[in-house]
Protein backbone atom coordinates (compact mmCIF):
# COMPACT_ATOMS: atom_id res chain seq x y z
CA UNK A 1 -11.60 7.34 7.71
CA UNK A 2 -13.50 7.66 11.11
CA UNK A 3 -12.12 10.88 11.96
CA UNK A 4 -13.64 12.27 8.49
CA UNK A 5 -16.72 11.14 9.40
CA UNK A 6 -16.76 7.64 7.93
CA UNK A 7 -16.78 5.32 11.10
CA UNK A 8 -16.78 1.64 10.26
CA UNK A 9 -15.40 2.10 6.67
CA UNK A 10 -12.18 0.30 6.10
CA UNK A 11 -10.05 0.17 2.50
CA UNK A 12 -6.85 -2.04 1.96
CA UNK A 13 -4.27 -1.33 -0.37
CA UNK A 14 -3.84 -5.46 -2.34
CA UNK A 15 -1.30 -6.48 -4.42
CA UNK A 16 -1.76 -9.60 -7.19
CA UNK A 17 0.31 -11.10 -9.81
CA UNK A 18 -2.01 -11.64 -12.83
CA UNK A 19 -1.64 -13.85 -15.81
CA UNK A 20 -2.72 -13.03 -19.40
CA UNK A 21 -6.32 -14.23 -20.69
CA UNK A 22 -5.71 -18.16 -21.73
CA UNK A 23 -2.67 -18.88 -20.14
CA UNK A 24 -2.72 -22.86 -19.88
CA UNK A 25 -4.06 -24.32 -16.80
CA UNK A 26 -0.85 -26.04 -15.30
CA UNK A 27 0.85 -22.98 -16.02
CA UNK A 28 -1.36 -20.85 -13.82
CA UNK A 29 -1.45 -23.61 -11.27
CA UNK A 30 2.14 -23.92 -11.14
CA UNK A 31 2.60 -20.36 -11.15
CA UNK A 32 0.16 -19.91 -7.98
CA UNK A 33 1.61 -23.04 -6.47
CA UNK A 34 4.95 -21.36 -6.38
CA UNK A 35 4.21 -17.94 -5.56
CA UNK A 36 1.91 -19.07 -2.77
CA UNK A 37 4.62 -20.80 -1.22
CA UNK A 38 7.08 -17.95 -1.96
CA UNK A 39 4.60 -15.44 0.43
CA UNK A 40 4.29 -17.93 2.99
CA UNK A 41 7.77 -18.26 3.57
CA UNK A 42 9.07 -16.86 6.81
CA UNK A 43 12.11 -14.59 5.36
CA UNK A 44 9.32 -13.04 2.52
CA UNK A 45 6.61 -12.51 5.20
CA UNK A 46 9.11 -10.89 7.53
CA UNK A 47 10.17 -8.66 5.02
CA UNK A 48 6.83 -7.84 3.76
CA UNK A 49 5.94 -6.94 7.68
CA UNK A 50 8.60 -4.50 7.93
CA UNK A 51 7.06 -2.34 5.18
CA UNK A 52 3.64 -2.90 6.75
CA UNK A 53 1.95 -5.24 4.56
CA UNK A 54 1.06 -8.66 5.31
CA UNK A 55 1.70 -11.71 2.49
CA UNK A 56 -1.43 -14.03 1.79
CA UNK A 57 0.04 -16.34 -0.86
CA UNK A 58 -3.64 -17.14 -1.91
CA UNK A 59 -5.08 -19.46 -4.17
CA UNK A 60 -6.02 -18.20 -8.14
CA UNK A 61 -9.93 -18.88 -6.75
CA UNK A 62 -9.31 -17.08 -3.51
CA UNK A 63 -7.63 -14.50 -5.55
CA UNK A 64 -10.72 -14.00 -7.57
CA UNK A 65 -13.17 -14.06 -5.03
CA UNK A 66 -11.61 -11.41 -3.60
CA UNK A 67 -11.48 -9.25 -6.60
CA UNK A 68 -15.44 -9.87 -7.46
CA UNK A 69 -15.83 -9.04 -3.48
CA UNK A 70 -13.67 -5.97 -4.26
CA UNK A 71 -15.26 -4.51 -7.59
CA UNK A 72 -18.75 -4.90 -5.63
CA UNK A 73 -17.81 -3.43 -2.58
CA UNK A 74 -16.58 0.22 -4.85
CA UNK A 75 -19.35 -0.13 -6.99
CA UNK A 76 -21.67 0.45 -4.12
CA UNK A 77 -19.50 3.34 -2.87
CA UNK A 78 -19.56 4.97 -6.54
CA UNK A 79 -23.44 3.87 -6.60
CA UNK A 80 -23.84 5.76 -2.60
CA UNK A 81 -21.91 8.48 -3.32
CA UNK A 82 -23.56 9.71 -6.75
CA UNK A 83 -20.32 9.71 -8.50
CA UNK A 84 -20.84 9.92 -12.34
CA UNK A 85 -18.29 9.80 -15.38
CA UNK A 86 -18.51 12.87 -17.33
């Protein structure tokens, strides 16, 4: 993005696994539990390296922080930009 004239502007490509609205709480916990352990392993991170992309295994909390974080971060970009939905 720097060479098109955008210098300090960085964008990820993010991956999640997302339940359905009111699954029960120990399902989602044991869901994140295990997939959070499955992205920290050392065979699934290695694997994940290869193909450039790096495994965080976060927390459901972490996960959502992230996506608020996210959704603000392009809204300002739409917002900056002028883009409008025709």
């Amino acid at each position: 993005m720097a060479e098109s004239g955008l210098p300090g502007y960085e964008t990820v490509a993010w991956f999640a696994l997302l339940g359905p609205a009111n699954l029960p709480a120990p399902v989602a916990q044991r869901l994140s539990a295990e997939i959070s352990a499955a992205m920290k392993a050392p065979d699934a991170k290695s694997q994940l390296l290869q193909q450039g992309m790096e495994a965080i295994g976060s927390s459901s909390d972490e996960l959502k922080a992230f996506i608020a974080a996210d959704i603000a971060r392009w809204k300002k970009v739409a917002a900056d930009s002028g883009t409008r939905l025709d």
